[in-house]
Protein backbone atom coordinates (compact mmCIF):
# COMPACT_ATOMS: atom_id res chain seq x y z
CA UNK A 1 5.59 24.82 19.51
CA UNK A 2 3.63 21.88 18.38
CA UNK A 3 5.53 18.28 17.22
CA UNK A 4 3.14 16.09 14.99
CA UNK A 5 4.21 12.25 14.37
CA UNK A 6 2.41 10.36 12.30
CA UNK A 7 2.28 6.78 11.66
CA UNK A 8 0.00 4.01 10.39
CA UNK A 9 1.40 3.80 6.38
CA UNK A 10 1.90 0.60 4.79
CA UNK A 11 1.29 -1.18 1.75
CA UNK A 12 -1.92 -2.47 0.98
CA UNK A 13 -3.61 -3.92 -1.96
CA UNK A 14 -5.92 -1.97 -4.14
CA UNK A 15 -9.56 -1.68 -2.38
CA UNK A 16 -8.02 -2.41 1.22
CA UNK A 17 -7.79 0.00 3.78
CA UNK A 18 -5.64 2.01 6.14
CA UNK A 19 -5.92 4.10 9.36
CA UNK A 20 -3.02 6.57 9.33
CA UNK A 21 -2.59 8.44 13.57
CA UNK A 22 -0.92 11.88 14.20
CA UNK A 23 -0.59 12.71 17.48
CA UNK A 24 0.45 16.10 18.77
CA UNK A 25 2.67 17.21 21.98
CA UNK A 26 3.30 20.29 22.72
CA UNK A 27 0.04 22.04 22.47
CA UNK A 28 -3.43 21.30 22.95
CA UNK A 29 -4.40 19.63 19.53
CA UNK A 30 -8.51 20.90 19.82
CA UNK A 31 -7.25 24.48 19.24
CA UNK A 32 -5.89 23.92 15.85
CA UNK A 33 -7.10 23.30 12.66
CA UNK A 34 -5.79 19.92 11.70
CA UNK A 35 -5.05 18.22 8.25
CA UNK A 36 -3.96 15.99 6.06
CA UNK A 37 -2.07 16.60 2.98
CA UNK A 38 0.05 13.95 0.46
CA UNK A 39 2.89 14.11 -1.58
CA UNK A 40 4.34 12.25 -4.55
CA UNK A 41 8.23 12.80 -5.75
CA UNK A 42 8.17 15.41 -8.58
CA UNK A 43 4.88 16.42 -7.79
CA UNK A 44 3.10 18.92 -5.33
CA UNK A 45 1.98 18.68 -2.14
CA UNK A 46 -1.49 17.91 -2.50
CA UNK A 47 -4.67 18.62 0.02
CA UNK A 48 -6.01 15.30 1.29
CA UNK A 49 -8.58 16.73 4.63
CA UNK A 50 -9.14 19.07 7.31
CA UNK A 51 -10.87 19.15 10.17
CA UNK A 52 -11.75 22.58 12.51
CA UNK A 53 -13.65 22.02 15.46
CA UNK A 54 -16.36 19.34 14.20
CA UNK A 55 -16.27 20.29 10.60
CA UNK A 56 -14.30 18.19 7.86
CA UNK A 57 -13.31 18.83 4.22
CA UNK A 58 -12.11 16.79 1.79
CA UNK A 59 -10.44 16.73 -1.73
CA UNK A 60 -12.30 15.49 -4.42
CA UNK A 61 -9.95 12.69 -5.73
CA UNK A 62 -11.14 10.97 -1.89
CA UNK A 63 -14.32 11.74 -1.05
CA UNK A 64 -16.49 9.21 0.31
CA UNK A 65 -13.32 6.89 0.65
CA UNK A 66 -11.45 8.60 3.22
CA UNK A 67 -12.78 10.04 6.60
CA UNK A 68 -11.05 12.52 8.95
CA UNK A 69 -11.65 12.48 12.30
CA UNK A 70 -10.41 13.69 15.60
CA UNK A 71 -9.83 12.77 19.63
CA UNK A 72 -8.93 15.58 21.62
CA UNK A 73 -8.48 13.73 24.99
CA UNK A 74 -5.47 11.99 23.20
CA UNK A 75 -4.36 14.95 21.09
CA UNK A 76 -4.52 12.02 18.12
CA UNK A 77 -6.39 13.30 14.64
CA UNK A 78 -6.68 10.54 12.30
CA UNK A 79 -7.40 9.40 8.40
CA UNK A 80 -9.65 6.17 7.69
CA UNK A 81 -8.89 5.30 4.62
CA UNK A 82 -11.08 3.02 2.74
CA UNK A 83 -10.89 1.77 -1.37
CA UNK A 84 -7.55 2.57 -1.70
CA UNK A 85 -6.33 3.03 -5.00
CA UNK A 86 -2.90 2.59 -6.38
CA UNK A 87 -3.06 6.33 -7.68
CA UNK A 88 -3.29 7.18 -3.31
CA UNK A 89 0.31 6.08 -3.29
CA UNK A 90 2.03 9.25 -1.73
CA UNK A 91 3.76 10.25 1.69
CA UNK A 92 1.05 11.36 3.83
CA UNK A 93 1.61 14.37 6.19
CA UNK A 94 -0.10 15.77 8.79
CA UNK A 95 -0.47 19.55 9.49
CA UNK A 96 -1.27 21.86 11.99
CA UNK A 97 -2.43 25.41 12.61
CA UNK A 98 -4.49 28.02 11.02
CA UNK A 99 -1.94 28.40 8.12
CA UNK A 100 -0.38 25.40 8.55
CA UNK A 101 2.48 26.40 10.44
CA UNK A 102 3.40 23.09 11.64
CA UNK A 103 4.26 19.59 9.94
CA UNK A 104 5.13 16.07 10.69
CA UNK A 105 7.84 13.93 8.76
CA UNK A 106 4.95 12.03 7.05
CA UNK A 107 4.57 8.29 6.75
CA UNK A 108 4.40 6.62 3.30
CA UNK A 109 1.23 4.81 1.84
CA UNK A 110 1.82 2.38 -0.87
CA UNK A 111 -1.15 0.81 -2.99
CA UNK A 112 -0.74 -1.99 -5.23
CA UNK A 113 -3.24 -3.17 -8.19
């Protein structure tokens, strides 16, 4: 079993910045595929990024503004995010796993213009 928590939401002003943490027990984090995904009440869960092994992808709507990265030694896989705009306001989630079998409880981001 893997348990994500992430934390590291806020509110922020439009065209600040945030650096949202989800750190994994329960398995070695550098053997899974790990993402980030967002979602908005009444609206889908949305891809934000992944990252497998050393190579990232990213959604559209935040490339070049947001940047994935991970730390193995601390089982930690993080989201820079930079130019925040008030349409970014979602909870974020992190995920887990080749299908994404595993999720956190998600920390809310909240972006004011």
């Amino acid at each position: 079993q893997v348990q994500l928590v992430e934390s590291g939401g806020g509110s922020v002003q439009a065209g600040g910045s945030l650096r949202l943490s989800c750190t994994a027990s329960g398995r070695i984090l550098s053997r899974y595929a790990m993402g980030w995904f967002r979602q908005v009440p009444g609206k889908e869960r949305e891809f934000v990024a992944a990252i497998r092994k050393s190579a990232s992808d990213y959604a559209d709507s935040v490339k070049g503004r947001f940047t994935i990265s991970r730390d193995n030694a601390k089982n930690t896989v993080y989201l820079q995010m930079n130019s925040l705009k008030p349409e970014d306001t979602a909870v974020y989630l992190c995920a887990a796993g080749t299908t994404w079998d595993y999720w956190g409880q998600g920390t809310q981001v909240i972006v004011s213009s």
